[in-house]
PDB file of N, CA and C in Angstrom:
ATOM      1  N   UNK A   1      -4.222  13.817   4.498  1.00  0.00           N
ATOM      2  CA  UNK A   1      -4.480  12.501   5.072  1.00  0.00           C
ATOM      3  C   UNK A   1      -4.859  11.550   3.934  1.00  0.00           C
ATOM      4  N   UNK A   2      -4.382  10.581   3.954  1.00  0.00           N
ATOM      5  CA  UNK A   2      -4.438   9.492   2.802  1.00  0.00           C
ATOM      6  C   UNK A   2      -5.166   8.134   3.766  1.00  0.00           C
ATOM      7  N   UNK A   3      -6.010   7.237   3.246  1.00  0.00           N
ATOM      8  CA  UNK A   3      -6.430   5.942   3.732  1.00  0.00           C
ATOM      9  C   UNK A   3      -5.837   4.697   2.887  1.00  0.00           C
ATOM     10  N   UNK A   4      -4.838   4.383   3.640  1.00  0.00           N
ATOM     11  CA  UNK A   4      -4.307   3.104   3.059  1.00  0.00           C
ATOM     12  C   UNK A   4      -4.798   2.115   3.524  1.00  0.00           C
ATOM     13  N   UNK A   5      -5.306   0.767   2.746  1.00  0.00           N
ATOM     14  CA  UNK A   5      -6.016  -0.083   2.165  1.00  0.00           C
ATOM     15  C   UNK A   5      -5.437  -1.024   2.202  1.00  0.00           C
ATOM     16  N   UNK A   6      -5.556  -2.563   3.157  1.00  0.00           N
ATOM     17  CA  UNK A   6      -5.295  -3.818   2.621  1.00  0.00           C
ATOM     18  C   UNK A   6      -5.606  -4.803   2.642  1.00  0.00           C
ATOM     19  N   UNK A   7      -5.569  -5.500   1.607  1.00  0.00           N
ATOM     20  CA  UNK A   7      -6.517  -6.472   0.768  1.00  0.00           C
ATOM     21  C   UNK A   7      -5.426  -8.265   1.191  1.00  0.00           C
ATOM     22  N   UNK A   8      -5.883  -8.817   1.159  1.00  0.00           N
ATOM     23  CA  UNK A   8      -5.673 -10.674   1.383  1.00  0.00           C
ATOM     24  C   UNK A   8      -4.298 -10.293   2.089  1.00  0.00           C
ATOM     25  N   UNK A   9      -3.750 -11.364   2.119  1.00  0.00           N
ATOM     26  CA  UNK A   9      -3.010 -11.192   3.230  1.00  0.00           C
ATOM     27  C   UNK A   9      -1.881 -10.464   3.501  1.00  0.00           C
ATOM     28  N   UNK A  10      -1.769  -9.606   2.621  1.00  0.00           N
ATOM     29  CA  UNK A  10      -1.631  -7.878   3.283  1.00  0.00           C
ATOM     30  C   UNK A  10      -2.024  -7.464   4.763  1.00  0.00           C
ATOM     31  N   UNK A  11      -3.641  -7.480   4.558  1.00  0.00           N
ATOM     32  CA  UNK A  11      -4.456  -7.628   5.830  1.00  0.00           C
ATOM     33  C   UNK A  11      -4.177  -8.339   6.853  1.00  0.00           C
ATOM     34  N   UNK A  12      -3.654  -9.339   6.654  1.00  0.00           N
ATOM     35  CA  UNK A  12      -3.417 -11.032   7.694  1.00  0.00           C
ATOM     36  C   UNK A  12      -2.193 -10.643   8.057  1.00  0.00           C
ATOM     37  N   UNK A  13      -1.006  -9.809   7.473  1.00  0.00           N
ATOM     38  CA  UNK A  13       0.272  -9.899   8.464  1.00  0.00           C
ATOM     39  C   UNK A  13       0.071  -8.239   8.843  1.00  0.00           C
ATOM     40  N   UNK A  14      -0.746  -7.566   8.594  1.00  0.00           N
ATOM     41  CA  UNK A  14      -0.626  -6.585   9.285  1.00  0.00           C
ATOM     42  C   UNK A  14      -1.194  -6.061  10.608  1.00  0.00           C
ATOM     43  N   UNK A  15      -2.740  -6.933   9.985  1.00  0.00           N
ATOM     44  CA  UNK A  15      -3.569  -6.838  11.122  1.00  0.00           C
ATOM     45  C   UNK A  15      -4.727  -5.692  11.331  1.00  0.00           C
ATOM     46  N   UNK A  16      -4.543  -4.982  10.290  1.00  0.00           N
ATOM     47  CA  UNK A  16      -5.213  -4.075   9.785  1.00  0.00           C
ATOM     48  C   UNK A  16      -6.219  -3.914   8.381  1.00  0.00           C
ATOM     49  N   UNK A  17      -7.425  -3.545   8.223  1.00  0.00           N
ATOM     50  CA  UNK A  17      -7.996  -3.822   6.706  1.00  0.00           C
ATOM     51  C   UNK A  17      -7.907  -1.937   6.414  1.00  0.00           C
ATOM     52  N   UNK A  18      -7.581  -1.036   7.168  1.00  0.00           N
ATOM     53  CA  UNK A  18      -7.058  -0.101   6.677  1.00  0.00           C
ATOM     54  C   UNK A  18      -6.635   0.893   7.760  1.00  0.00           C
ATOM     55  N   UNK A  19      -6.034   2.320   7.470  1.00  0.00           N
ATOM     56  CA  UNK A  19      -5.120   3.052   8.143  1.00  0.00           C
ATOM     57  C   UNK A  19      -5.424   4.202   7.780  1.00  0.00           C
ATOM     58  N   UNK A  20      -5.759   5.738   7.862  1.00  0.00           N
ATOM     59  CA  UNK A  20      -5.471   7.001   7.863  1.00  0.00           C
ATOM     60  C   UNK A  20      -3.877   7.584   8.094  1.00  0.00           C
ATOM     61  N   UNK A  21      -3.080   7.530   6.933  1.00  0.00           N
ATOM     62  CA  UNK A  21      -1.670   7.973   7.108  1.00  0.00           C
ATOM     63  C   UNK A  21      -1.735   8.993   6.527  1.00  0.00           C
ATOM     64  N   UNK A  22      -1.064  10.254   7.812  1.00  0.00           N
ATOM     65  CA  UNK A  22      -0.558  11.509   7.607  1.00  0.00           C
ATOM     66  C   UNK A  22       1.174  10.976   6.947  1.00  0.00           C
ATOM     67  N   UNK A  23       0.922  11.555   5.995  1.00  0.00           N
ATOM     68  CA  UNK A  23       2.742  11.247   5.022  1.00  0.00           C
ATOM     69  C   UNK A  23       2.944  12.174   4.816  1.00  0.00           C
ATOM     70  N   UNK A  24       4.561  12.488   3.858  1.00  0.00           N
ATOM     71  CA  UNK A  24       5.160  13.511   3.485  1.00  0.00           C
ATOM     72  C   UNK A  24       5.729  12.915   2.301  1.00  0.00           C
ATOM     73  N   UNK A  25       4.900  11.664   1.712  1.00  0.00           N
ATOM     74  CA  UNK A  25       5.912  10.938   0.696  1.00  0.00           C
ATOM     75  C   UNK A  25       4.852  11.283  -0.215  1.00  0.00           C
ATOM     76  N   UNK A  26       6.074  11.105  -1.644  1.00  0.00           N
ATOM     77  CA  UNK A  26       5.409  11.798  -2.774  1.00  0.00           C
ATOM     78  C   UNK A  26       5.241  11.204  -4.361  1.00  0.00           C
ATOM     79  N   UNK A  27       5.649   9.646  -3.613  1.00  0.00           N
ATOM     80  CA  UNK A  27       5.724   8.011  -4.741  1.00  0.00           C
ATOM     81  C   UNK A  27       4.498   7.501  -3.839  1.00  0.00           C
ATOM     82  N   UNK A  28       4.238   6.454  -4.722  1.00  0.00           N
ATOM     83  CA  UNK A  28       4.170   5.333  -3.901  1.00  0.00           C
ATOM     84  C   UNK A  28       5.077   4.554  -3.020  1.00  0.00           C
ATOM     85  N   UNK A  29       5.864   4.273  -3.949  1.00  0.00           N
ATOM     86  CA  UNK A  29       7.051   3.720  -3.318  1.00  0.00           C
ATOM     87  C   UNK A  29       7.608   4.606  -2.036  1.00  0.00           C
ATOM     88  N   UNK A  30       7.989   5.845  -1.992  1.00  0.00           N
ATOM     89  CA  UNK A  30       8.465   6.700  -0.871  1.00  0.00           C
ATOM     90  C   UNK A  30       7.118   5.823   0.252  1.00  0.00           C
ATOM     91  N   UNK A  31       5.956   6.308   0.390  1.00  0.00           N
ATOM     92  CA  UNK A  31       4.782   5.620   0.919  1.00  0.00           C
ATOM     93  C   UNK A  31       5.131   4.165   1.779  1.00  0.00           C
ATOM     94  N   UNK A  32       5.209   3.419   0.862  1.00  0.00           N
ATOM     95  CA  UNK A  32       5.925   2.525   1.060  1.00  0.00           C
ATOM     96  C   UNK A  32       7.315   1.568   1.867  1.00  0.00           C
ATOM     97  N   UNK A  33       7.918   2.682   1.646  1.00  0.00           N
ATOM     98  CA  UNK A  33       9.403   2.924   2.592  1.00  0.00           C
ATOM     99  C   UNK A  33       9.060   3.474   3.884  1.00  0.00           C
ATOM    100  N   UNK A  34       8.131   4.015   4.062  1.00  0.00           N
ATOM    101  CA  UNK A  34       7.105   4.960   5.210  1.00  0.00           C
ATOM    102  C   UNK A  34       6.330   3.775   6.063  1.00  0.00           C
ATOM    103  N   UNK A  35       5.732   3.065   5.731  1.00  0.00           N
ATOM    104  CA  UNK A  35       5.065   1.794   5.861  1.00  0.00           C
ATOM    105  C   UNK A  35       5.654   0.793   6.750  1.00  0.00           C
ATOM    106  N   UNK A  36       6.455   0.787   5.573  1.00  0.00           N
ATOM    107  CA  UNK A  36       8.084  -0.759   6.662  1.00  0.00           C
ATOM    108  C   UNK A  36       8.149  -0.043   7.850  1.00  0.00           C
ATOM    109  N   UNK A  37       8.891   1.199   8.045  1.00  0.00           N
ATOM    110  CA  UNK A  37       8.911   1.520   8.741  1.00  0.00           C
ATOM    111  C   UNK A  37       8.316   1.554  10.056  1.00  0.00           C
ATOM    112  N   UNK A  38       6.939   1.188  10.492  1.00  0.00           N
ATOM    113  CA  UNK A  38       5.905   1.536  11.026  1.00  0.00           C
ATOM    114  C   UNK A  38       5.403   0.344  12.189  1.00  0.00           C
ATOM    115  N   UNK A  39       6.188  -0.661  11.771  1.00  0.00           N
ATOM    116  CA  UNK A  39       6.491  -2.076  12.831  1.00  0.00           C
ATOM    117  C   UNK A  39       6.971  -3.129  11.751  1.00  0.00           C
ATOM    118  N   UNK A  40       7.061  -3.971  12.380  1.00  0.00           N
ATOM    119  CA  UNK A  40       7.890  -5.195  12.145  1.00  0.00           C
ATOM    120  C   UNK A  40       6.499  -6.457  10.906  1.00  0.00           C
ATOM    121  N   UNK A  41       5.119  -6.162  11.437  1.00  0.00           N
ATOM    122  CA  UNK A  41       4.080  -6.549  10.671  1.00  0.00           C
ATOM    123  C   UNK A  41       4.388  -5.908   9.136  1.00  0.00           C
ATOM    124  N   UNK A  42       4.111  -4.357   9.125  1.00  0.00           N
ATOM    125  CA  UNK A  42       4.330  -3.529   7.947  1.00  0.00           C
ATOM    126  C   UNK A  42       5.602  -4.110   7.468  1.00  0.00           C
ATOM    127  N   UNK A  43       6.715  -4.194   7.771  1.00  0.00           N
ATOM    128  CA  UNK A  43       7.916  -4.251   7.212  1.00  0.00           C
ATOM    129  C   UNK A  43       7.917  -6.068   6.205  1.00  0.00           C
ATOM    130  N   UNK A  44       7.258  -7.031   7.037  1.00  0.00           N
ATOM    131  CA  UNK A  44       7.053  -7.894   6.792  1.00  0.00           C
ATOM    132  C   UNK A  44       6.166  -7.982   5.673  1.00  0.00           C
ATOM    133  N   UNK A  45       4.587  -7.261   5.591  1.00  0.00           N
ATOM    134  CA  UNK A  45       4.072  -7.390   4.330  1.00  0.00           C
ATOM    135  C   UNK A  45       4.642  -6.756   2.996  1.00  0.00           C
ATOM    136  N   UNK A  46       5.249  -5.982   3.461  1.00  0.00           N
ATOM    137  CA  UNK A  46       5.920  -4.918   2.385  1.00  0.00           C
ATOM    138  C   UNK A  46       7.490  -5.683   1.786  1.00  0.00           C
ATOM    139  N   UNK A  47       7.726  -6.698   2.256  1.00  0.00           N
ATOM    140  CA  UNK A  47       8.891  -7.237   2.085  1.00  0.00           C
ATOM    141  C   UNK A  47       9.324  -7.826   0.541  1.00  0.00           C
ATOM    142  N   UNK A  48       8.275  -8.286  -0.399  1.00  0.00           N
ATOM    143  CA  UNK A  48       8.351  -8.715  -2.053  1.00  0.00           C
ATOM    144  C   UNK A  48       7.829  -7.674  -2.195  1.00  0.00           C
ATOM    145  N   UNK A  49       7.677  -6.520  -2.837  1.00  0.00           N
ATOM    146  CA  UNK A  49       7.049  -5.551  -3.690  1.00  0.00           C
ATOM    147  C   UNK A  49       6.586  -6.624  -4.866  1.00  0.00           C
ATOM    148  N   UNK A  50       7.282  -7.463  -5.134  1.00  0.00           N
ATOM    149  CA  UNK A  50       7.210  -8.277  -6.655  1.00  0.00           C
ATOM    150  C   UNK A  50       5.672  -8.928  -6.584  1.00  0.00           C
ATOM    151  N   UNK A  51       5.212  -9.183  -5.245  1.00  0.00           N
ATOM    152  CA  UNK A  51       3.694  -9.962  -5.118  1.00  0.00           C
ATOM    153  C   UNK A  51       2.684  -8.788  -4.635  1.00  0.00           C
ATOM    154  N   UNK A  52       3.251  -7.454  -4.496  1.00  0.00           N
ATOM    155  CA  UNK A  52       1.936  -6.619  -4.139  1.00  0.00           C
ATOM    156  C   UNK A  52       1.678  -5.914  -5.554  1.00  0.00           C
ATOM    157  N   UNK A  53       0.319  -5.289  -5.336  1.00  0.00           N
ATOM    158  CA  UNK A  53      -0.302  -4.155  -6.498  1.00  0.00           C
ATOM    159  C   UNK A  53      -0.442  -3.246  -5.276  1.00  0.00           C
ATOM    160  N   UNK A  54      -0.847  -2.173  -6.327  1.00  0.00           N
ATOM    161  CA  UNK A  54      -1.361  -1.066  -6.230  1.00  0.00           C
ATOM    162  C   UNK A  54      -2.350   0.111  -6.687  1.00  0.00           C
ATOM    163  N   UNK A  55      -3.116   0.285  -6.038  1.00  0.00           N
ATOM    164  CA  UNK A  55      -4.057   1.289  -7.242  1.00  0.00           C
ATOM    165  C   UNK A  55      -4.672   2.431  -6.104  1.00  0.00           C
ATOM    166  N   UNK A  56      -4.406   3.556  -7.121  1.00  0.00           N
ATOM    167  CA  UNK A  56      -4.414   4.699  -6.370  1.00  0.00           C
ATOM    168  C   UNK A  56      -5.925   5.365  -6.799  1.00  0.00           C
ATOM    169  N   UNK A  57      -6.629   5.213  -5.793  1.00  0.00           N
ATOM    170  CA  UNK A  57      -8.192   6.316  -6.047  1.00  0.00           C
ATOM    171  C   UNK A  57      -8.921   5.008  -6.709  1.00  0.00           C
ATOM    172  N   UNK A  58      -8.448   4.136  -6.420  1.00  0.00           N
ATOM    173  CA  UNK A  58      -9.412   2.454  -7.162  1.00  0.00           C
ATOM    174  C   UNK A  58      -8.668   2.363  -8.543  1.00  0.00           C
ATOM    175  N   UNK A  59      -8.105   2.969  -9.350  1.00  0.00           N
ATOM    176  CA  UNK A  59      -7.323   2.360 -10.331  1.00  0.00           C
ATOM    177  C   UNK A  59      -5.586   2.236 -10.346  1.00  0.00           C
ATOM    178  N   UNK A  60      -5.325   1.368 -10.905  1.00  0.00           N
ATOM    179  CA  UNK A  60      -4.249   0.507 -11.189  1.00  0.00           C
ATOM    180  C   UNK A  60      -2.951   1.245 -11.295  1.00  0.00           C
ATOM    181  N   UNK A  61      -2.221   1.314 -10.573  1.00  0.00           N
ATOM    182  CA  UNK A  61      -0.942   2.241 -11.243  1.00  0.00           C
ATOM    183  C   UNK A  61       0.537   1.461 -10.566  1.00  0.00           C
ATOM    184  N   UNK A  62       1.329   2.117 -10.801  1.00  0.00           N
ATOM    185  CA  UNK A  62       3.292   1.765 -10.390  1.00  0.00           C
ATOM    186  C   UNK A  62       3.404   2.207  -9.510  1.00  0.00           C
ATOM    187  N   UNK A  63       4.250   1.617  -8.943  1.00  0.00           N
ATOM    188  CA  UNK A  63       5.242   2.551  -7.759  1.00  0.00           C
ATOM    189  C   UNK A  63       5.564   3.491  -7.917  1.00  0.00           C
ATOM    190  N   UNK A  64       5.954   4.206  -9.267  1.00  0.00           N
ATOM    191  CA  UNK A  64       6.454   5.781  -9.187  1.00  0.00           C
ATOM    192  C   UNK A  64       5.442   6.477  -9.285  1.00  0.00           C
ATOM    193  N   UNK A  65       4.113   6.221  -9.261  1.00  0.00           N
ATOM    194  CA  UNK A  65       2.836   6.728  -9.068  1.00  0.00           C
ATOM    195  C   UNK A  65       2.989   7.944  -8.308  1.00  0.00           C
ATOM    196  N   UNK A  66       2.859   9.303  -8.529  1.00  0.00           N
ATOM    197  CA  UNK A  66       2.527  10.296  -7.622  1.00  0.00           C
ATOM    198  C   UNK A  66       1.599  10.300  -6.605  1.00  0.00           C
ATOM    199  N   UNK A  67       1.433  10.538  -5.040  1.00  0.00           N
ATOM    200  CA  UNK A  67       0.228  10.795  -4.520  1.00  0.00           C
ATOM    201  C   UNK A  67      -0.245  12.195  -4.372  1.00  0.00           C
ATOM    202  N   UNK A  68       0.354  12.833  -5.113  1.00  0.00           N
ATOM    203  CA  UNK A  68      -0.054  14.631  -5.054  1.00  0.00           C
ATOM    204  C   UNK A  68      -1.979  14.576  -5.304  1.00  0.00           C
ATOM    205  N   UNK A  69      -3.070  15.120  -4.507  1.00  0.00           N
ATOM    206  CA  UNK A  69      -4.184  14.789  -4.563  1.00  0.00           C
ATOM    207  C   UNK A  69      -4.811  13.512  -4.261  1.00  0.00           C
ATOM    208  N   UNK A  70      -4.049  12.173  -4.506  1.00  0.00           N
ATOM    209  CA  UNK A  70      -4.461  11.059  -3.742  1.00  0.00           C
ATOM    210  C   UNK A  70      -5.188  11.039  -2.416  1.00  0.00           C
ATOM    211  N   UNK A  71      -6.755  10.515  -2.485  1.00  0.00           N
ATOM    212  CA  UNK A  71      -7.364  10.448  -1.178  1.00  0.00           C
ATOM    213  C   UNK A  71      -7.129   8.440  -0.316  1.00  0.00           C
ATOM    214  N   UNK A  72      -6.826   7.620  -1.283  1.00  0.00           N
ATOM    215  CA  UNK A  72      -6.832   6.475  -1.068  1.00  0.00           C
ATOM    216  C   UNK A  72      -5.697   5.570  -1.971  1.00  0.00           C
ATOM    217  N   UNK A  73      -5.055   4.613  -0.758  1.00  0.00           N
ATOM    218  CA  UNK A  73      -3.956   4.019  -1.915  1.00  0.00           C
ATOM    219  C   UNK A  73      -4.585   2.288  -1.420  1.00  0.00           C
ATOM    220  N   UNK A  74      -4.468   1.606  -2.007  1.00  0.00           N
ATOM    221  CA  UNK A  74      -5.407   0.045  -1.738  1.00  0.00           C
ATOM    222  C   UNK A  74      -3.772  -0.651  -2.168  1.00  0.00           C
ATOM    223  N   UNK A  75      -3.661  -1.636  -1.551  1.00  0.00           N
ATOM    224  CA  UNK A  75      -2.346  -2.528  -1.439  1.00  0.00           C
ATOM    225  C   UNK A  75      -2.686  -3.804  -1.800  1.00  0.00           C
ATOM    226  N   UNK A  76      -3.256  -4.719  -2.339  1.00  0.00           N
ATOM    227  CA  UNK A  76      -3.408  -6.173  -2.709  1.00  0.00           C
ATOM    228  C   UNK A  76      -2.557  -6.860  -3.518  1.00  0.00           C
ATOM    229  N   UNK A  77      -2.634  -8.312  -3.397  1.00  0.00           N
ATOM    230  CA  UNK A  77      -1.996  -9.502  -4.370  1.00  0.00           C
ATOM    231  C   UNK A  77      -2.399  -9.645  -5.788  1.00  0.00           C
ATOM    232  N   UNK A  78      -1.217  -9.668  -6.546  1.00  0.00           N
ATOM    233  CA  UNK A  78      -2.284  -9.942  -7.893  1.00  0.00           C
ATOM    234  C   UNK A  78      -2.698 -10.789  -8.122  1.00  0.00           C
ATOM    235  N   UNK A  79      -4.330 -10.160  -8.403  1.00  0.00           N
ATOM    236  CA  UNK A  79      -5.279 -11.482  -9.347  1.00  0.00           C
ATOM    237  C   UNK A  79      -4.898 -12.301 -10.023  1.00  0.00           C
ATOM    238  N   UNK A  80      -5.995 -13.349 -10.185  1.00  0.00           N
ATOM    239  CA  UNK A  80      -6.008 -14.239 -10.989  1.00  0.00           C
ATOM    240  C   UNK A  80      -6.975 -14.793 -11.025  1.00  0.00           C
ATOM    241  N   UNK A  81      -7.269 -15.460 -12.477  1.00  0.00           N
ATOM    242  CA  UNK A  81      -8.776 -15.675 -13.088  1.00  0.00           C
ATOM    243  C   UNK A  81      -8.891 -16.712 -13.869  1.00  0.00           C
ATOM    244  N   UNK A  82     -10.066 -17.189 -13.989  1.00  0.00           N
ATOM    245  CA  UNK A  82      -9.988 -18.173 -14.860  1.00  0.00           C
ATOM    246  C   UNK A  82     -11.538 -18.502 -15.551  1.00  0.00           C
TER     247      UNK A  82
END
């Protein structure tokens, strides 16, 4: 069981600030493709990969990120600072 995580408006088109997903995917990205899947909200936030992050267990990683041992995957917009 994995707890997927989402952050600004991730949260706002999904409707959810997080999820307990039983998966069989073994990327992020696979994860991901799992996600869309899941309604028409999911499919919609998941739609630019180019404006989401990702960080697996609280740090920063890619889409080809393994979740082998992963307890938590967090989905947000990237920062910005000033």
């Amino acid at each position: 069981m994995i707890e997927v995580l989402y952050f600004a408006w991730l949260r706002e088109r999904i409707g959810e600030r997080s999820e307990q997903i039983e998966t069989q995917a073994t990327t992020v990205a696979d994860l991901v493709e799992e996600l869309r899947g899941r309604s028409e909200a999911h499919a919609l936030a998941f739609s630019d990969m180019a404006s989401v992050r990702v960080a697996l267990d609280q740090e920063l990683t890619g889409m080809d990120a393994p979740l082998s041992g992963v307890r938590e995957v967090a989905f947000f917009p990237p920062m910005t600072g000033g």
